[in-house]
PDB file of N, CA and C in Angstrom:
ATOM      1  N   UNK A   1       0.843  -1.160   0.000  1.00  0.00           N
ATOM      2  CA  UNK A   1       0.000   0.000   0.000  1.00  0.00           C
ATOM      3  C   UNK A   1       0.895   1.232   0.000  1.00  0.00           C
ATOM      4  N   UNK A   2       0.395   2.055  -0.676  1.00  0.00           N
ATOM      5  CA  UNK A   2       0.788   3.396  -1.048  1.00  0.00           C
ATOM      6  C   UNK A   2       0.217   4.427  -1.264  1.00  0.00           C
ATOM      7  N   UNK A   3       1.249   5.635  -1.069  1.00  0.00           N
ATOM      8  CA  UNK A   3      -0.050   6.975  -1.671  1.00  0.00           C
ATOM      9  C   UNK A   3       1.136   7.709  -2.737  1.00  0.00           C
ATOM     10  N   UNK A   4       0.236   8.091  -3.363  1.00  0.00           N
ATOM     11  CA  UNK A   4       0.596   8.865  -4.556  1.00  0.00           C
ATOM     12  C   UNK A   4       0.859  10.121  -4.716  1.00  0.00           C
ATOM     13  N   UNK A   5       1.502  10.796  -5.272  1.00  0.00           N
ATOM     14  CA  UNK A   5       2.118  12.016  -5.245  1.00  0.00           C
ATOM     15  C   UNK A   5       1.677  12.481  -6.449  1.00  0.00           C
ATOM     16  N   UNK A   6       1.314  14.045  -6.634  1.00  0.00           N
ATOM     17  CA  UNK A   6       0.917  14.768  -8.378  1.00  0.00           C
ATOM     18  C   UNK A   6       1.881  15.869  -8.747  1.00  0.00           C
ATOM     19  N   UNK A   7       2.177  15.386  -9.473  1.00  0.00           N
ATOM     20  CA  UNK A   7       3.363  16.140 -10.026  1.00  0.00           C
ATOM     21  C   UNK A   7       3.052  16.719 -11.784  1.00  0.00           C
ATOM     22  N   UNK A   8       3.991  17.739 -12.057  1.00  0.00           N
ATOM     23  CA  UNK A   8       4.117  18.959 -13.309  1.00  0.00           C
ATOM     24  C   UNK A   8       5.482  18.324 -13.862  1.00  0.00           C
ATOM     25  N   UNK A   9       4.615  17.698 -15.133  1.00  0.00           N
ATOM     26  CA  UNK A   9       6.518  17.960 -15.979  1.00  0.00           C
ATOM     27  C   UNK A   9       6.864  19.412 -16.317  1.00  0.00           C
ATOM     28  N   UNK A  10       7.929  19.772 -17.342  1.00  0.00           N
ATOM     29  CA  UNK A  10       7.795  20.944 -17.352  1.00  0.00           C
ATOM     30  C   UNK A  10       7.162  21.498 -18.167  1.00  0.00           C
ATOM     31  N   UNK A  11       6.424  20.730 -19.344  1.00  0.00           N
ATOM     32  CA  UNK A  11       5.588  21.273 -20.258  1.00  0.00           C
ATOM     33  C   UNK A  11       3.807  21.224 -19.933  1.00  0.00           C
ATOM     34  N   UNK A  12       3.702  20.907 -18.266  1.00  0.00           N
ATOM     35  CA  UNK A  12       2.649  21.198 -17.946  1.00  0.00           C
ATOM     36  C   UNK A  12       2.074  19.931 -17.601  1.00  0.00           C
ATOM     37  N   UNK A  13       2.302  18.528 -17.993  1.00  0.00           N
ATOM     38  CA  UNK A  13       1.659  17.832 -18.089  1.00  0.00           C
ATOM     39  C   UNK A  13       1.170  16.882 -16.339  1.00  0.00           C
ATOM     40  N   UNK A  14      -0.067  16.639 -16.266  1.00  0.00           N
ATOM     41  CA  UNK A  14       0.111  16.214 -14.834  1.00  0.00           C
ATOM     42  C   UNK A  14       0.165  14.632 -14.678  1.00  0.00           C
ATOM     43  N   UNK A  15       0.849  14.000 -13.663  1.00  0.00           N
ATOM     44  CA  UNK A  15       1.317  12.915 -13.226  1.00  0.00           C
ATOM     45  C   UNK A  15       1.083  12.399 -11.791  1.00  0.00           C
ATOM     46  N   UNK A  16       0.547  11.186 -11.679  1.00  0.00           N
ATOM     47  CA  UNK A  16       0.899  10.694 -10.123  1.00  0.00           C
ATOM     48  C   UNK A  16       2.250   9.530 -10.353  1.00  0.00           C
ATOM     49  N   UNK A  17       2.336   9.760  -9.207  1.00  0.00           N
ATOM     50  CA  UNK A  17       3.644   8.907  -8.663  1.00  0.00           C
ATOM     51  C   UNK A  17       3.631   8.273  -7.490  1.00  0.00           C
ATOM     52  N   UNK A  18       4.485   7.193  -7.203  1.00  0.00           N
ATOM     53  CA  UNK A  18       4.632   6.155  -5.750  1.00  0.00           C
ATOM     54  C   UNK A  18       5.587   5.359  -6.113  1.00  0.00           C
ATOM     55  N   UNK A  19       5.962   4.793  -5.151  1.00  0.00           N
ATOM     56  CA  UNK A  19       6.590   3.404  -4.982  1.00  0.00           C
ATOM     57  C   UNK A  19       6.058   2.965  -3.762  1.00  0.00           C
ATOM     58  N   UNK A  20       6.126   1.394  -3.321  1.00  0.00           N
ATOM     59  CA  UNK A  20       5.628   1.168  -1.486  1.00  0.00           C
ATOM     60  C   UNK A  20       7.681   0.100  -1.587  1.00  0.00           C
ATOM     61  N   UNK A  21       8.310   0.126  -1.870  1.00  0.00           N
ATOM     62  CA  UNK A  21       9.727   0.112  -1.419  1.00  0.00           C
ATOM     63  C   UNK A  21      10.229  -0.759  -2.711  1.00  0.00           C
ATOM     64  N   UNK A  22       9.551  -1.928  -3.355  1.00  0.00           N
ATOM     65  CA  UNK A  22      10.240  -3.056  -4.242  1.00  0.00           C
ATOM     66  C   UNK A  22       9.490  -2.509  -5.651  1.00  0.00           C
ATOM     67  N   UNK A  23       8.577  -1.493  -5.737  1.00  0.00           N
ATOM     68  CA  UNK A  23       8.190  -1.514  -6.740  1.00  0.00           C
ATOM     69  C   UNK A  23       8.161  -0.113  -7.276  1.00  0.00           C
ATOM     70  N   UNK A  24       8.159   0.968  -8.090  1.00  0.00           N
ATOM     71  CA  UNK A  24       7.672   2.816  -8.491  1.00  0.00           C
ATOM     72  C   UNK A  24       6.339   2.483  -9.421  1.00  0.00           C
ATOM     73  N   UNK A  25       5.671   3.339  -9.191  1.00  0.00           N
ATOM     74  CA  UNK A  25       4.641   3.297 -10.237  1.00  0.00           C
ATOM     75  C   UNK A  25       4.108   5.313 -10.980  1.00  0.00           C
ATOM     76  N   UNK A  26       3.423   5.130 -11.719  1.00  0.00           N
ATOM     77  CA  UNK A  26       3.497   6.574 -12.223  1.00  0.00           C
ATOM     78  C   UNK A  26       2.278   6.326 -13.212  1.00  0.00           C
ATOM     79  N   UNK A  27       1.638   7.009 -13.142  1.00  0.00           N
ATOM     80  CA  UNK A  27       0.227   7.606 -13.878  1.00  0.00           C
ATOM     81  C   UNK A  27       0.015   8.803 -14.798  1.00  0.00           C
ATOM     82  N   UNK A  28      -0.080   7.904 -16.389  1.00  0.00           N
ATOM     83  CA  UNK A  28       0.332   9.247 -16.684  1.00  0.00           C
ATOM     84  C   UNK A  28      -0.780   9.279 -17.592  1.00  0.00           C
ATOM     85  N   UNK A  29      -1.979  10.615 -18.246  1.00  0.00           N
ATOM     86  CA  UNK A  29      -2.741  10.195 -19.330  1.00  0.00           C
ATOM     87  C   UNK A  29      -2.694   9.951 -20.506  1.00  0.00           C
ATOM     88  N   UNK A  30      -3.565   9.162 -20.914  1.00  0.00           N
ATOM     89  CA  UNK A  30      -3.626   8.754 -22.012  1.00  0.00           C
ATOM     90  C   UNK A  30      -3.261   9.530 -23.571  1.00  0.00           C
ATOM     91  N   UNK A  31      -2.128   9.463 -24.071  1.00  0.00           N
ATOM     92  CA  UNK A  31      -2.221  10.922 -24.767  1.00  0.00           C
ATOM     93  C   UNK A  31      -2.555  10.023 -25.944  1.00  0.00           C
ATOM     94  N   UNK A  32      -2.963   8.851 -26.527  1.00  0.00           N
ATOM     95  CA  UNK A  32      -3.194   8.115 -28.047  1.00  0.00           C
ATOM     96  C   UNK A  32      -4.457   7.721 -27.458  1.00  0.00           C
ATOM     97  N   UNK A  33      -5.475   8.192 -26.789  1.00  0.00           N
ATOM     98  CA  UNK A  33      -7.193   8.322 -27.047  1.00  0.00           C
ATOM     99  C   UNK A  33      -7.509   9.030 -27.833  1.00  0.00           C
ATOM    100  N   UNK A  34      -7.454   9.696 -28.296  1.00  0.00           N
ATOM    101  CA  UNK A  34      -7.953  10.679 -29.387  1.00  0.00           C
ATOM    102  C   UNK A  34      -8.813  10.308 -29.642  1.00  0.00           C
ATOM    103  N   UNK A  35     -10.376  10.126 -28.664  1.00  0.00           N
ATOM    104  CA  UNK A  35     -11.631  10.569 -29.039  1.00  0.00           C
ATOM    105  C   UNK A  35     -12.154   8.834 -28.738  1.00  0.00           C
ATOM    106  N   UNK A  36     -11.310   7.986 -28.670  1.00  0.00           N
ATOM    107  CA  UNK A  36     -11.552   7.008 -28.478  1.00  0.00           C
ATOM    108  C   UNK A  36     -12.583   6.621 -27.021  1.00  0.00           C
ATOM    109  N   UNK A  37     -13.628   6.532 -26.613  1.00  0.00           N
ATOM    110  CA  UNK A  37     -14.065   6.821 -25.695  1.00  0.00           C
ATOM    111  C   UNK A  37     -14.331   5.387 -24.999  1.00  0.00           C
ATOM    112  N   UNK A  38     -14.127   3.872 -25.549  1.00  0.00           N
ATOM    113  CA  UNK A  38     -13.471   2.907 -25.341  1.00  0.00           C
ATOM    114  C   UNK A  38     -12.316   2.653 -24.274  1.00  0.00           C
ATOM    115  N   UNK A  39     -10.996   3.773 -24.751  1.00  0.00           N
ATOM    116  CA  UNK A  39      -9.599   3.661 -24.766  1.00  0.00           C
ATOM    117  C   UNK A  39      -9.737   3.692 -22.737  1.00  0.00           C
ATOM    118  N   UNK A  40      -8.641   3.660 -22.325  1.00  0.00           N
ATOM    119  CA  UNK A  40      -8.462   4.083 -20.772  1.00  0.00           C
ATOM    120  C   UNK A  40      -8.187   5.338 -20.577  1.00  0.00           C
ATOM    121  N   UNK A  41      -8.360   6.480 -19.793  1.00  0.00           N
ATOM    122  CA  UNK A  41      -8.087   7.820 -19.722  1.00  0.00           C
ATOM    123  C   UNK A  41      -6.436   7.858 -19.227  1.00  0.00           C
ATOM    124  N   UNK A  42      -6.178   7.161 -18.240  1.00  0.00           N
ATOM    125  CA  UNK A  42      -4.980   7.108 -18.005  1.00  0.00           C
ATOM    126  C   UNK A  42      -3.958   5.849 -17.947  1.00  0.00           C
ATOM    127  N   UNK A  43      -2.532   6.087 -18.043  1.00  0.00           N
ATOM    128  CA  UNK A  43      -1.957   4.534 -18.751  1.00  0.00           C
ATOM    129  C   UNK A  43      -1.020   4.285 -16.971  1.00  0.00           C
ATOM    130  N   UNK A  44      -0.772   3.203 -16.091  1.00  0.00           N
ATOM    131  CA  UNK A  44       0.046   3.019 -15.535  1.00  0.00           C
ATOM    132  C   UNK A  44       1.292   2.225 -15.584  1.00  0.00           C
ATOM    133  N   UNK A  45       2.425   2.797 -15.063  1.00  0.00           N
ATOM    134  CA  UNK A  45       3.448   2.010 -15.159  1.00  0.00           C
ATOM    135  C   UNK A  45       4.045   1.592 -14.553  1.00  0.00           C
ATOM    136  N   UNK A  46       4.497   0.237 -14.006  1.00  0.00           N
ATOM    137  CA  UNK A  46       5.173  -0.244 -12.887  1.00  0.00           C
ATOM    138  C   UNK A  46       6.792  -0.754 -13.343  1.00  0.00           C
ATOM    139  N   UNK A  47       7.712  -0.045 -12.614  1.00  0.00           N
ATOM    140  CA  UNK A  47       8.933  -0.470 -12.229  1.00  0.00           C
ATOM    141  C   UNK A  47       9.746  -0.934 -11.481  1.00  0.00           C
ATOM    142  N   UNK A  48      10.326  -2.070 -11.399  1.00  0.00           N
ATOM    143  CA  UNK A  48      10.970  -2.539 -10.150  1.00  0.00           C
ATOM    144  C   UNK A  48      11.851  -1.452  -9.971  1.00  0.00           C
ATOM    145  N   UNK A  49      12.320  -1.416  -8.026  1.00  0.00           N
ATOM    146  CA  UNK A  49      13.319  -0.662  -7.991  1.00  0.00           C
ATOM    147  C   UNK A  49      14.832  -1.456  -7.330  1.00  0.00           C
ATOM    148  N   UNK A  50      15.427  -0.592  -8.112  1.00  0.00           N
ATOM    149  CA  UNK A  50      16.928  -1.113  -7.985  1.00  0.00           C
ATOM    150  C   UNK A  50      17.563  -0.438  -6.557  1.00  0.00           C
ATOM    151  N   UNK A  51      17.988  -1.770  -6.320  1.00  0.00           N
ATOM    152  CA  UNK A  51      18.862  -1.457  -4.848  1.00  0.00           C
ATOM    153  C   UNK A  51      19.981  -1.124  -5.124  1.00  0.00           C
ATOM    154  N   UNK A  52      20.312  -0.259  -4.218  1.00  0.00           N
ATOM    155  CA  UNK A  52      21.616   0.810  -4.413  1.00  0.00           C
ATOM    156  C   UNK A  52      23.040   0.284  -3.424  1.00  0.00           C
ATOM    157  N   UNK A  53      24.431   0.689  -4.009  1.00  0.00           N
ATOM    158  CA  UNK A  53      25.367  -0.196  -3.204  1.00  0.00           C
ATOM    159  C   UNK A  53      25.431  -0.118  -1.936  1.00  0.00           C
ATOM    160  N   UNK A  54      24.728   0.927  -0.739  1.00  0.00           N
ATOM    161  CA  UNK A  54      24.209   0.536   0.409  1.00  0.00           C
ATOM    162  C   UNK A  54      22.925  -0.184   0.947  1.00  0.00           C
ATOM    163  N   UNK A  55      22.668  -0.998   0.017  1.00  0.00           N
ATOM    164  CA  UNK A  55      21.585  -1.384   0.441  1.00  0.00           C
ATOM    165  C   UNK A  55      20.410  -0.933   0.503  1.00  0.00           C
ATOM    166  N   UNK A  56      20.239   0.391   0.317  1.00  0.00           N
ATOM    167  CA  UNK A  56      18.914   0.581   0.239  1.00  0.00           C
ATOM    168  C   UNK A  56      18.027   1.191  -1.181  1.00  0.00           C
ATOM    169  N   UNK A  57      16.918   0.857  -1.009  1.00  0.00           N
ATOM    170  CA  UNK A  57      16.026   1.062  -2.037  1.00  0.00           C
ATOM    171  C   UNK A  57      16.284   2.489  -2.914  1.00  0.00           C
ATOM    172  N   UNK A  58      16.283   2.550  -4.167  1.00  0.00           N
ATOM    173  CA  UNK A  58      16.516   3.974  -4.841  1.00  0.00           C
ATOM    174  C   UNK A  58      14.952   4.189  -5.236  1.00  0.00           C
ATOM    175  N   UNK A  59      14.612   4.998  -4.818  1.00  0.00           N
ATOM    176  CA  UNK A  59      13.110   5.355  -4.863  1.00  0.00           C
ATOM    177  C   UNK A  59      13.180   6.333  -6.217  1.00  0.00           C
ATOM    178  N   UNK A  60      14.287   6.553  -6.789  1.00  0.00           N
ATOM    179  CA  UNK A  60      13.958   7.156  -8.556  1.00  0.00           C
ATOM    180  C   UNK A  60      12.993   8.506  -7.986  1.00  0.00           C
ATOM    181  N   UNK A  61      12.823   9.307  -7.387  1.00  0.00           N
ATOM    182  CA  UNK A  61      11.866  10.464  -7.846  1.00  0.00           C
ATOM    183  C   UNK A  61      12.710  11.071  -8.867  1.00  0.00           C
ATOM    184  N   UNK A  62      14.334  11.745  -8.187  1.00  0.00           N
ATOM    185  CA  UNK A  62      14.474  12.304  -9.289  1.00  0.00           C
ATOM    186  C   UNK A  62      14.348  12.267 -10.585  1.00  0.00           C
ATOM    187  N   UNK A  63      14.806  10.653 -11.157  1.00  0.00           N
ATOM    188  CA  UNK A  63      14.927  10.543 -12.645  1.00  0.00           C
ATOM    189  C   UNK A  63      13.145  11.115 -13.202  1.00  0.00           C
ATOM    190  N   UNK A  64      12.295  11.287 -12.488  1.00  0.00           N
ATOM    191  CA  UNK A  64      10.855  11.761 -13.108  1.00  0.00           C
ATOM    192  C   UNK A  64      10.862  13.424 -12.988  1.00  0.00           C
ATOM    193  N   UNK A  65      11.898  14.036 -12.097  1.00  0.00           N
ATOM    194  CA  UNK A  65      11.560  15.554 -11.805  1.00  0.00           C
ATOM    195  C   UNK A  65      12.518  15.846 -13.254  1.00  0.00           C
ATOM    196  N   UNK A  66      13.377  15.375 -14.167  1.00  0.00           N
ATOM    197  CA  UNK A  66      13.842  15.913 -15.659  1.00  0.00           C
ATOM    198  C   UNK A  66      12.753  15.622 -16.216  1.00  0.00           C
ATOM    199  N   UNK A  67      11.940  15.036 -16.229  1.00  0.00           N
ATOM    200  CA  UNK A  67      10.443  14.854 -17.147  1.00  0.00           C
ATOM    201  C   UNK A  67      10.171  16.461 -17.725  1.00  0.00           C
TER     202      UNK A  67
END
């Protein structure tokens, strides 16, 4: 379990974000609906996270704040 964070790339676009320690996830919308009202509004993505040479979890926010 987790909570999610909303975040601004820099061209405006909005995003949630998390990890709960072994996994990141990120929410981002759908930008290939185009009218498709079928399609999903928003797409999620799950990434394992890589453990770092002390041992602990790299929770990646930064690599999403260059977005």
């Amino acid at each position: 379990m987790s909570g999610l964070w909303k975040s601004e790339t820099k061209d405006g676009t909005v995003y949630l974000s998390g990890s709960n320690g072994s996994q990141r996830w990120s929410i981002w919308p759908n930008g290939y609906r185009e009218g498709n009202d079928k399609a999903p509004t928003h797409i999620l993505y799950v990434e394992q996270v890589q453990k770092r040479e002390d041992g602990q979890a790299d929770n990646g926010r930064d690599s999403l704040d260059d977005i």
